[in-house]
Protein backbone atom coordinates (compact mmCIF):
# COMPACT_ATOMS: atom_id res chain seq x y z
CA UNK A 1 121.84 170.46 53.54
CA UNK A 2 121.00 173.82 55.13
CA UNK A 3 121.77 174.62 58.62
CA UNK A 4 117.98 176.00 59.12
CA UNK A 5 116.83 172.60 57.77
CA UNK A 6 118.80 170.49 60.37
CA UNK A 7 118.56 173.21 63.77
CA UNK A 8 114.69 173.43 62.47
CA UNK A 9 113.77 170.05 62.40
CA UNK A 10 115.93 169.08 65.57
CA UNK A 11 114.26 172.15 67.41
CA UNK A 12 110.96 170.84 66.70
CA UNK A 13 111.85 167.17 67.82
CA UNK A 14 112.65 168.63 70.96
CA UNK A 15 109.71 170.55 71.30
CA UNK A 16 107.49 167.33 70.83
CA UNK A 17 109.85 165.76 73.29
CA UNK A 18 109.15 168.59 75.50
CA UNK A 19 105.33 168.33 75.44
CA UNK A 20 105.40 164.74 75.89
CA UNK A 21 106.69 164.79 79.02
CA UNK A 22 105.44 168.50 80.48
CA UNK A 23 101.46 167.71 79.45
CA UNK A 24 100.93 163.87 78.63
CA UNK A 25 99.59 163.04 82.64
CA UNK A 26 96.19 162.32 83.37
CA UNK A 27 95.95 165.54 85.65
CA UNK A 28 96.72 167.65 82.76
CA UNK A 29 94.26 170.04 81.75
CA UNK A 30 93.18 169.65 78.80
CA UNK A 31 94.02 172.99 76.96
CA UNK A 32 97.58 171.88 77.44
CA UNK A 33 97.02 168.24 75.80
CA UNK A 34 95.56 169.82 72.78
CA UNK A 35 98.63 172.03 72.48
CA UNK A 36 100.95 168.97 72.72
CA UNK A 37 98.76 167.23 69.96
CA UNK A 38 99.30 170.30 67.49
CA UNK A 39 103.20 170.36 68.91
CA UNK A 40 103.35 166.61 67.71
CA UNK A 41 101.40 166.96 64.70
CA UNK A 42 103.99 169.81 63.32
CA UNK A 43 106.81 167.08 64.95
CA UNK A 44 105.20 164.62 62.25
CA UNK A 45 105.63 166.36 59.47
CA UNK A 46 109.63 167.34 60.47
CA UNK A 47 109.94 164.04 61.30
CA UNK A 48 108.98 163.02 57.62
CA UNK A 49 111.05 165.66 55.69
CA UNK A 50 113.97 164.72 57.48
CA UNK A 51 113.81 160.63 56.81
CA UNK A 52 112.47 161.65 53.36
CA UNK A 53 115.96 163.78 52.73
CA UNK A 54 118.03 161.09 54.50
CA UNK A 55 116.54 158.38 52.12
CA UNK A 56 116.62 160.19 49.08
CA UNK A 57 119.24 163.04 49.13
CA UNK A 58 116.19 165.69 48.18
CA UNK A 59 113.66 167.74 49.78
CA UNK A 60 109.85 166.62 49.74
CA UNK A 61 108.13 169.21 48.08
CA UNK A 62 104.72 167.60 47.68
CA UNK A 63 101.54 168.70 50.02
CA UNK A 64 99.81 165.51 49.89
CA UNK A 65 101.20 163.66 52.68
CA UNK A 66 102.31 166.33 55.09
CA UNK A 67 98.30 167.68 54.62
CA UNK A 68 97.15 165.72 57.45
CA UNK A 69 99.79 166.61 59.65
CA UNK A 70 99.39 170.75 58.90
CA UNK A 71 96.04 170.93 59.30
CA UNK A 72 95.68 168.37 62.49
CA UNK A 73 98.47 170.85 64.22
CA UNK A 74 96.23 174.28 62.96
CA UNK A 75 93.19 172.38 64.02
CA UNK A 76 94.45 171.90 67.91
CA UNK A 77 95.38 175.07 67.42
CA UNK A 78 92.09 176.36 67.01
CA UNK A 79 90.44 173.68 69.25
CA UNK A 80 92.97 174.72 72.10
CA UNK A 81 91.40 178.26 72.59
CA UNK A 82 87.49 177.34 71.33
CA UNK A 83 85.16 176.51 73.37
CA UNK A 84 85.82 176.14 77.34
CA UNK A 85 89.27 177.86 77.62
CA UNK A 86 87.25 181.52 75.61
CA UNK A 87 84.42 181.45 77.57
CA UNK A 88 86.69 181.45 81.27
CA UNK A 89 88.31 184.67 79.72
CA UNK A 90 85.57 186.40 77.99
CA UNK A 91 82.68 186.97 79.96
CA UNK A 92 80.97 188.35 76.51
CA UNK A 93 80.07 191.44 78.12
CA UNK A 94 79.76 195.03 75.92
CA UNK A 95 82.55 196.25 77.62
CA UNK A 96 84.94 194.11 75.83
CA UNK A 97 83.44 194.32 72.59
CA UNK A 98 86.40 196.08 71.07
CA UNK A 99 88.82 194.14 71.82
CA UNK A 100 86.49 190.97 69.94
CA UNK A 101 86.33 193.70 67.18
CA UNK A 102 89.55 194.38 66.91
CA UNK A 103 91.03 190.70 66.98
CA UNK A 104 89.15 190.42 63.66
CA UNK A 105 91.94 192.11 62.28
CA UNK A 106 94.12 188.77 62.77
CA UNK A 107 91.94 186.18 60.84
CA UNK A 108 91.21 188.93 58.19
CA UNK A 109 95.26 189.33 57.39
CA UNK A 110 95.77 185.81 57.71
CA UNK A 111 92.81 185.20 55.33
CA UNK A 112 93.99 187.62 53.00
CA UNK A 113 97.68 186.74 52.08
CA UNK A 114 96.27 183.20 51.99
CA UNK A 115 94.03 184.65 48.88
CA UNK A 116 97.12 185.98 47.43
CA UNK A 117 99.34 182.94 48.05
CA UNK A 118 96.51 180.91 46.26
CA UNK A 119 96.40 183.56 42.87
CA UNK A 120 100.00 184.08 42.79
CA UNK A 121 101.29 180.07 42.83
CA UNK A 122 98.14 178.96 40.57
CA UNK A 123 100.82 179.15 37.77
CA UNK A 124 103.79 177.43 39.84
CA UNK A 125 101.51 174.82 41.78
CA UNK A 126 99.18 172.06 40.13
CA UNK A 127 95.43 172.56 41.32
CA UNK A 128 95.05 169.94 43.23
CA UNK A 129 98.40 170.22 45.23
CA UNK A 130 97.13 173.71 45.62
CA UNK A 131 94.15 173.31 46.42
CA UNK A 132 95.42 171.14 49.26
CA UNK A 133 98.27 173.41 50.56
CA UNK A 134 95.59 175.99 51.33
CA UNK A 135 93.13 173.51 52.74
CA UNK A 136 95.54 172.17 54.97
CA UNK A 137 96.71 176.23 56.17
CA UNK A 138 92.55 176.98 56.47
CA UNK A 139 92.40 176.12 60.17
CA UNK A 140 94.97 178.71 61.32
CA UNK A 141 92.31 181.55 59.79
CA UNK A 142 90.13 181.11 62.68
CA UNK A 143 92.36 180.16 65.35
CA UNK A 144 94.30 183.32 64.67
CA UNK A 145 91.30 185.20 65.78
CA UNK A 146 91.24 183.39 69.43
CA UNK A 147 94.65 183.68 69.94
CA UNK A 148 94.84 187.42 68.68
CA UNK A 149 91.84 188.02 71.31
CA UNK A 150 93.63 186.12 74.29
CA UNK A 151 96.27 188.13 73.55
CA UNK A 152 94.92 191.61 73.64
CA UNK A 153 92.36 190.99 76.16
CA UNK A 154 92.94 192.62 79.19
CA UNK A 155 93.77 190.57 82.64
CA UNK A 156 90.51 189.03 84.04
CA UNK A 157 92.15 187.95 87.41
CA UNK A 158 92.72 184.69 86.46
CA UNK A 159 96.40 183.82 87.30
CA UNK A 160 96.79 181.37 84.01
CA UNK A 161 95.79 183.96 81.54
CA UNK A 162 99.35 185.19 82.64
CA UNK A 163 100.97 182.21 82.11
CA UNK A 164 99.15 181.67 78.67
CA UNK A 165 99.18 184.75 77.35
CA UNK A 166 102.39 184.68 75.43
CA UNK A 167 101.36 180.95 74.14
CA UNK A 168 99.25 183.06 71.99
CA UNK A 169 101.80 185.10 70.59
CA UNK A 170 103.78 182.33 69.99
CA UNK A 171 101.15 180.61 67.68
CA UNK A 172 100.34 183.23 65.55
CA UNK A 173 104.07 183.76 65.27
CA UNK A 174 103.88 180.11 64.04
CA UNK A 175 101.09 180.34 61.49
CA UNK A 176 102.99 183.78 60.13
CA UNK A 177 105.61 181.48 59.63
CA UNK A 178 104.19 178.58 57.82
CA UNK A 179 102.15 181.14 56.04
CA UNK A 180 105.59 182.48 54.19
CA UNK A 181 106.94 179.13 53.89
CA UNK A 182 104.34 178.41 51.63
CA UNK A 183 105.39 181.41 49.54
CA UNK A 184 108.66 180.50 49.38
CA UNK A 185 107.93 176.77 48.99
CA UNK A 186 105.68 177.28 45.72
CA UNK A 187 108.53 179.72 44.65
CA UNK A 188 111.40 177.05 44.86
CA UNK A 189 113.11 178.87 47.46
CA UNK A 190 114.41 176.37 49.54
CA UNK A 191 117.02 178.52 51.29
CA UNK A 192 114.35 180.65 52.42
CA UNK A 193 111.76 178.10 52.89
CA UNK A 194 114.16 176.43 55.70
CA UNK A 195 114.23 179.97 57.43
CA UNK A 196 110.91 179.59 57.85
CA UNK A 197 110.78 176.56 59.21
CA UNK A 198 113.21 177.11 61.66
CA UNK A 199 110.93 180.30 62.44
CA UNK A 200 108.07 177.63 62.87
CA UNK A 201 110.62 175.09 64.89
CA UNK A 202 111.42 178.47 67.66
CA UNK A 203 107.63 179.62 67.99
CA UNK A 204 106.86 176.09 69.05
CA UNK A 205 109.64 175.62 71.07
CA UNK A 206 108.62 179.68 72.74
CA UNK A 207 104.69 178.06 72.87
CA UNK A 208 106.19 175.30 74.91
CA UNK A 209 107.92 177.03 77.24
CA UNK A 210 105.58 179.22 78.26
CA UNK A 211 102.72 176.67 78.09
CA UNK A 212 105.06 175.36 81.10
CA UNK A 213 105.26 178.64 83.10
CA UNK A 214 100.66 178.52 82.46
CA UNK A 215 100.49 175.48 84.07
CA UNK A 216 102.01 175.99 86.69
CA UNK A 217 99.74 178.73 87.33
CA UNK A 218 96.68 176.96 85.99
CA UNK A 219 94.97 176.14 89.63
CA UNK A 220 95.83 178.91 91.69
């Protein structure tokens, strides 16, 4: 068993641990509950590799049942800056129109190696599994573009953008992640497919901390 496989997976159970606790009460706000639901949805999936492995000595190397648990974690993840959190930070003036230009830039790279992931493991991948691997990645596309923006916009005066900034970071850093693993993971590189989830496991755990440091700041 690799190293990365075990510090990965126990990473991310303490990470969902972590979230639990820090943003399950009532008086959270709710951007923070929506990143502990993606935390635990990524949590799910560890948490079935690793009983999977236990019980059967291999890795679990099909998409079906992990599907939900991918794109339920890149859905919060999207969700999470949508709607009510975008519109306190961007006041959708002109004057920040280049910096909603330029976060274009993220979804459009994202969207891109996805299109090459899907040509290049069309021979290595049945369809359907395939066509589900890059279902289940889909939602990270557009939440890369929110969290791109939040992260290059500049400081409105609102003291949680601080705090939240580098949340940002820390979730694209995750979908970069996952994006490779599934490289690797339709390549049969398993040494290099528990890298990346250990990469995955560490931008969580970074998400999580700072998501800590932004609420604190949230109402003042």
């Amino acid at each position: 068993m690799s190293v990365f496989f075990v510090l990965g997976n126990a990473i991310m159970f303490l990470t969902a641990g972590l979230c639990i606790f820090w943003f399950s009460g009532k008086k959270t706000p709710l951007y923070f509950r929506i990143l502990m639901l993606a935390t635990a949805c990524y949590a799910t999936v560890s948490l079935f590799r690793s009983v999977y492995y236990f019980c059967y000595g291999s890795f679990y190397r099909e998409p079906g049942i992990t599907f939900l648990g991918f794109f339920g974690c890149f859905l919060f993840l999207f969700s999470a800056n949508f709607g009510q959190f975008d519109s306190l930070i961007d006041d959708r003036s002109s004057a920040l129109m280049k910096y909603r230009l330029l976060a274009l830039a993220a979804p459009a790279v994202l969207l891109f190696f996805l299109m090459v992931f899907a040509l290049t493991a069309k021979d290595l991948l049945p369809t359907l599994p395939l066509i589900v691997t890059v279902v289940g990645f889909l939602p990270a596309v557009p939440a890369s573009y929110y969290q791109f923006k939040h992260l290059i916009l500049p400081d409105m005066g609102f003291s949680f953008s601080k705090g939240v900034r580098l949340c940002n970071l820390f979730a694209l850093l995750a979908e970069v992640f996952e994006l490779a693993r599934l490289y690797v993971s339709a390549a049969g590189e398993q040494t290099a497919e528990n890298v990346c989830l250990f990469g995955v496991a560490l931008s969580f755990l970074g998400l999580t901390l700072f998501a800590k440091r932004g609420m604190k700041l949230w109402y003042l």
